[in-house]
C-alpha atoms as a PDB file:
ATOM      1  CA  UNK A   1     -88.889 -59.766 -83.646  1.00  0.00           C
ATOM      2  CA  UNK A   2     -85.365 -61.248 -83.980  1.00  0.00           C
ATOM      3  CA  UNK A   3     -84.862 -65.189 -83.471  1.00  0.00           C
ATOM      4  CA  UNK A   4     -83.985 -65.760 -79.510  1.00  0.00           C
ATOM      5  CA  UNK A   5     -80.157 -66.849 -80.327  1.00  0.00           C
ATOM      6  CA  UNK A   6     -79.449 -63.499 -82.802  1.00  0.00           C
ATOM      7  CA  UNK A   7     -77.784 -61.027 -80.072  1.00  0.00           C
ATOM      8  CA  UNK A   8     -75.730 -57.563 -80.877  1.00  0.00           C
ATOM      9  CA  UNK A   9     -72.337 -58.078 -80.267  1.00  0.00           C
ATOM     10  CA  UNK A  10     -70.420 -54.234 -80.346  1.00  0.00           C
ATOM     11  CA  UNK A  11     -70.722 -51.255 -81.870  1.00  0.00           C
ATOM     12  CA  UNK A  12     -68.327 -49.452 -84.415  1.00  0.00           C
ATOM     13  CA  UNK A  13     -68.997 -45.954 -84.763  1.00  0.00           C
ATOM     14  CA  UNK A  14     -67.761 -44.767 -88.056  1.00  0.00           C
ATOM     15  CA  UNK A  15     -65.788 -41.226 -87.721  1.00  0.00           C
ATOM     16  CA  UNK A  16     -65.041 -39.308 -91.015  1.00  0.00           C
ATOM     17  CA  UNK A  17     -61.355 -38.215 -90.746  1.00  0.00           C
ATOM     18  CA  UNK A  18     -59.993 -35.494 -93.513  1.00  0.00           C
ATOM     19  CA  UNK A  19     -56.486 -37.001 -92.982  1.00  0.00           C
ATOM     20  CA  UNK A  20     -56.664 -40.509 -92.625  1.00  0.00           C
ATOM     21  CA  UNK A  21     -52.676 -41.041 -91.778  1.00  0.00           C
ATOM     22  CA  UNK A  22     -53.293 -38.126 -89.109  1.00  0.00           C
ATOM     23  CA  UNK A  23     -56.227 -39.701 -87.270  1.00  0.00           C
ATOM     24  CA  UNK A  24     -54.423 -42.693 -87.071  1.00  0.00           C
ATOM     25  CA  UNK A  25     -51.081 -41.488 -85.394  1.00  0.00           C
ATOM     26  CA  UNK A  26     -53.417 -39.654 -83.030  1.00  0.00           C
ATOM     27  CA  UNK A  27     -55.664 -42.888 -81.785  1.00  0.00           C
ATOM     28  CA  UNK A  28     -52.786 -44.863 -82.013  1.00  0.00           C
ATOM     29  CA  UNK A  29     -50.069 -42.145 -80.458  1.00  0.00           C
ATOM     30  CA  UNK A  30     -52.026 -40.455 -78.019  1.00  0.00           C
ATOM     31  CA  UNK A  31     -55.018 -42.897 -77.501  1.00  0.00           C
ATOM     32  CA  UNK A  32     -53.326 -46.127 -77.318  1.00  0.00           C
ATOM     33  CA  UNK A  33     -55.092 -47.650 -79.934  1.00  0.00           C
ATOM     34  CA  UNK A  34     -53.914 -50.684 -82.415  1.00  0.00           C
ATOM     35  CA  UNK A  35     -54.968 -50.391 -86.218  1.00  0.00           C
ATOM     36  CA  UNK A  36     -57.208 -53.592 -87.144  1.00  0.00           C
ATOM     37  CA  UNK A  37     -56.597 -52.586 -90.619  1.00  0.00           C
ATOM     38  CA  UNK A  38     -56.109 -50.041 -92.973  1.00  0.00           C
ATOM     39  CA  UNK A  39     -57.701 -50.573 -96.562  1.00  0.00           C
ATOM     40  CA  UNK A  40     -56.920 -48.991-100.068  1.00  0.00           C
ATOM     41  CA  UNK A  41     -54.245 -47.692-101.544  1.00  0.00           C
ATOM     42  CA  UNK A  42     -53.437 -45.029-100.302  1.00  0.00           C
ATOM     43  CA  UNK A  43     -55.574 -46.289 -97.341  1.00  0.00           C
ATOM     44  CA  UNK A  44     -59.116 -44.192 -97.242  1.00  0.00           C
ATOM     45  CA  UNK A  45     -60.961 -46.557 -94.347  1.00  0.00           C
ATOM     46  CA  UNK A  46     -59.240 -47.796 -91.247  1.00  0.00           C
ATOM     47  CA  UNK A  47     -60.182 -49.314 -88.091  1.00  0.00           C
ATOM     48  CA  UNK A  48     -58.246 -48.817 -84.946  1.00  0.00           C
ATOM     49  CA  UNK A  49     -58.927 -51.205 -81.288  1.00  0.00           C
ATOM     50  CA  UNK A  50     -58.406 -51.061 -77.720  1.00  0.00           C
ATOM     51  CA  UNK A  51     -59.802 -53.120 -75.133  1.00  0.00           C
ATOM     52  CA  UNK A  52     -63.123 -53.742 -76.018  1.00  0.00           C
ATOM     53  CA  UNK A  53     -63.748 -50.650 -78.526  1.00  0.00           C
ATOM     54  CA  UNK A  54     -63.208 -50.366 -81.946  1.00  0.00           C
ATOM     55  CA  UNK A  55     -63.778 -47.276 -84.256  1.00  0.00           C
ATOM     56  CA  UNK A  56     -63.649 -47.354 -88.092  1.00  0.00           C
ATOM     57  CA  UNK A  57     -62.130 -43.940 -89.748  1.00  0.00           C
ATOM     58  CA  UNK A  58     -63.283 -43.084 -92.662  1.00  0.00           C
ATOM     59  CA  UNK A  59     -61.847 -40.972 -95.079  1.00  0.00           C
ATOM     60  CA  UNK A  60     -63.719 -37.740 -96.140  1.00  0.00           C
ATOM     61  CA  UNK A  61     -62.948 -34.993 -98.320  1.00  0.00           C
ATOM     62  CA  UNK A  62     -64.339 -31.126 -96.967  1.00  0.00           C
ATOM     63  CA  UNK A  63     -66.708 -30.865 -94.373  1.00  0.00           C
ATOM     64  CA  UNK A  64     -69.174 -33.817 -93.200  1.00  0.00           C
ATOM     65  CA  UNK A  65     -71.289 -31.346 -91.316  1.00  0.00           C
ATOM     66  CA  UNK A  66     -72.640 -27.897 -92.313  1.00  0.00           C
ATOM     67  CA  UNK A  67     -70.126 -25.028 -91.229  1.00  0.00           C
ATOM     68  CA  UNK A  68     -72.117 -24.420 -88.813  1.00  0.00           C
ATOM     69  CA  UNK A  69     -72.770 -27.571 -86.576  1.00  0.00           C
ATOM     70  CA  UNK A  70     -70.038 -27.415 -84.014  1.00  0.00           C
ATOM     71  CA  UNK A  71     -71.055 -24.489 -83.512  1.00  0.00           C
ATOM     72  CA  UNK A  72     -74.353 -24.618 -82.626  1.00  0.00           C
ATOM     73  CA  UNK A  73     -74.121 -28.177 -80.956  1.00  0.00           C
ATOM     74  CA  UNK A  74     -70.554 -28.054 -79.346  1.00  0.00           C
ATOM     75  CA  UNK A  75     -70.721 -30.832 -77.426  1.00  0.00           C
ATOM     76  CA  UNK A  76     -72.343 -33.164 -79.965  1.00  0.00           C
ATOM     77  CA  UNK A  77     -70.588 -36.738 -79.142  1.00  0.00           C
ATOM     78  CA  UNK A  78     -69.433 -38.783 -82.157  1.00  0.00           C
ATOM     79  CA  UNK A  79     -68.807 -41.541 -79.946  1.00  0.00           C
ATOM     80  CA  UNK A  80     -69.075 -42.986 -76.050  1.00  0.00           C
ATOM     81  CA  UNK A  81     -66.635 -45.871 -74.822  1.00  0.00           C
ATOM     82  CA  UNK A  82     -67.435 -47.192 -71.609  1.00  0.00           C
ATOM     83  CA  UNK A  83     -65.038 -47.608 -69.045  1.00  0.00           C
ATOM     84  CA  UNK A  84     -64.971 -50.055 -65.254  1.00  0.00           C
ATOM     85  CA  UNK A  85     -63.411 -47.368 -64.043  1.00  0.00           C
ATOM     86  CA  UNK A  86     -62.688 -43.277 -65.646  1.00  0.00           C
ATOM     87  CA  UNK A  87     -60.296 -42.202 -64.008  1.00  0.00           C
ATOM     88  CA  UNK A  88     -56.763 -43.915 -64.824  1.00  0.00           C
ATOM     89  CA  UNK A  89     -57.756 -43.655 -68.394  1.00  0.00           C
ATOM     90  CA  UNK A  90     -58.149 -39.931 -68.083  1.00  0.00           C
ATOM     91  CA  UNK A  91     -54.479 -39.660 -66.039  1.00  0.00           C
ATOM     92  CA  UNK A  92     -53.039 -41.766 -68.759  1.00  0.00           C
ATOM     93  CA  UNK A  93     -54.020 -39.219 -71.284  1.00  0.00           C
ATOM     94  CA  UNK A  94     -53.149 -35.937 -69.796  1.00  0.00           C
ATOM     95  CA  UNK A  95     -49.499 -37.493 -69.187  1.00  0.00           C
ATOM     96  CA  UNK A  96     -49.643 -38.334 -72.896  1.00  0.00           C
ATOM     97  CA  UNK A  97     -50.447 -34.143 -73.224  1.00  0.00           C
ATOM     98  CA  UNK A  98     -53.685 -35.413 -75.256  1.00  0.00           C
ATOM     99  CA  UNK A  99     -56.242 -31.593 -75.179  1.00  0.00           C
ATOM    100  CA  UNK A 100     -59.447 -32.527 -73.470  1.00  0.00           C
ATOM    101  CA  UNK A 101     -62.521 -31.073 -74.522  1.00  0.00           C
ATOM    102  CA  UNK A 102     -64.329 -31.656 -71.296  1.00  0.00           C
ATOM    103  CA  UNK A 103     -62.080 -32.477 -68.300  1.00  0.00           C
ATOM    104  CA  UNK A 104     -62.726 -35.263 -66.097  1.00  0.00           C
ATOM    105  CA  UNK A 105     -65.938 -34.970 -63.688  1.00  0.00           C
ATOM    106  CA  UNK A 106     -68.705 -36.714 -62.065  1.00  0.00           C
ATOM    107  CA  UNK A 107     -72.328 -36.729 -64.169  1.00  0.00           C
ATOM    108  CA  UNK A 108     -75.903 -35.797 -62.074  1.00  0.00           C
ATOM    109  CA  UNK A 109     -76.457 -39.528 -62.655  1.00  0.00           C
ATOM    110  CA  UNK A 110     -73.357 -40.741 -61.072  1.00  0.00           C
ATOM    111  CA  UNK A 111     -71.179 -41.475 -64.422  1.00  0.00           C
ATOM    112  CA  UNK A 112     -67.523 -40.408 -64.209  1.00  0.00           C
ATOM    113  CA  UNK A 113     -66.923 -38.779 -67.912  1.00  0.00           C
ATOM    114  CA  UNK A 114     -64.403 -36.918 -69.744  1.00  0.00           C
ATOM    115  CA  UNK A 115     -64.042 -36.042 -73.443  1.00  0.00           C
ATOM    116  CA  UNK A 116     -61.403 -36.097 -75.999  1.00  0.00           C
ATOM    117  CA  UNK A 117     -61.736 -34.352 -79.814  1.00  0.00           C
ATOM    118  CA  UNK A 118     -59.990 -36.077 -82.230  1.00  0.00           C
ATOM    119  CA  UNK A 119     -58.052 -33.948 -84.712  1.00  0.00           C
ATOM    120  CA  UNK A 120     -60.864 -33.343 -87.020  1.00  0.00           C
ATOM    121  CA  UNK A 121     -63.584 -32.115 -84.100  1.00  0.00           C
ATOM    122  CA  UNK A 122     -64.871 -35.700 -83.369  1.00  0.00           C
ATOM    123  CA  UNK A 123     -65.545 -36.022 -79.580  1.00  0.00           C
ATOM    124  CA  UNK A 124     -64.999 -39.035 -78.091  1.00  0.00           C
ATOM    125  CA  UNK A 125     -67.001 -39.548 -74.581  1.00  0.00           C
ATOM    126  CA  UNK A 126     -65.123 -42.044 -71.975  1.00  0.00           C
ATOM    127  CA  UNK A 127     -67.979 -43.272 -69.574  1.00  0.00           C
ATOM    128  CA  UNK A 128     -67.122 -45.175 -66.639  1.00  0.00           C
ATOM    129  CA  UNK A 129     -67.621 -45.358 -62.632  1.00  0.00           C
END
């Protein structure tokens, strides 16, 4: 059992990126992102912000999963953000022509979601009412 005061603060899902310089001009282009940081030279780790969400991007050479996984779990989330409210966040990104790989729509349990793939295959859930 943790002491009473020690609480978790966030979460920063690490995504592995092939192109480091790539993923950034995507989550900071398209996404509206900020880069925290960008470490080494030539930078191999990154993390970018918005809001309340942060992601690190890691650098990766060849695949992270096995050829196969994408296909066999297409929909397998990399990360969720949570959202007050889904749907202005999902208008802001079609106007910024970002490809959605689940449109915007209303879960059985009352969540408003869409999904966004990154340009290396990492889907990124957006959660909100």
């Amino acid at each position: 059992m943790t002491d009473a005061k020690t609480r978790i603060l966030a979460a920063e899902p690490q995504l592995f990126v092939a192109d480091l310089e790539a993923a950034l001009a995507f989550y900071v282009g398209k996404l509206g992102f900020n880069v925290v940081f960008a470490y080494g030279e030539p930078p191999f780790y990154a993390q970018v912000s918005r809001d309340g969400a942060r992601l690190n991007l890691r650098h990766a050479d060849g695949p992270v999963f096995d050829n196969g996984f994408r296909k066999r779990e297409a929909d397998a989330l990399s990360a969720t953000l949570t959202l007050t409210d889904a749907e202005p966040l999902y208008r802001e990104y079609r106007a910024a022509g970002v490809a959605f790989h689940q449109a915007l729509r209303t879960e059985p349990w009352g969540a408003r979601t869409f999904v966004v793939a990154d340009p290396d295959g990492n889907l990124i859930a957006f959660a909100g009412s």
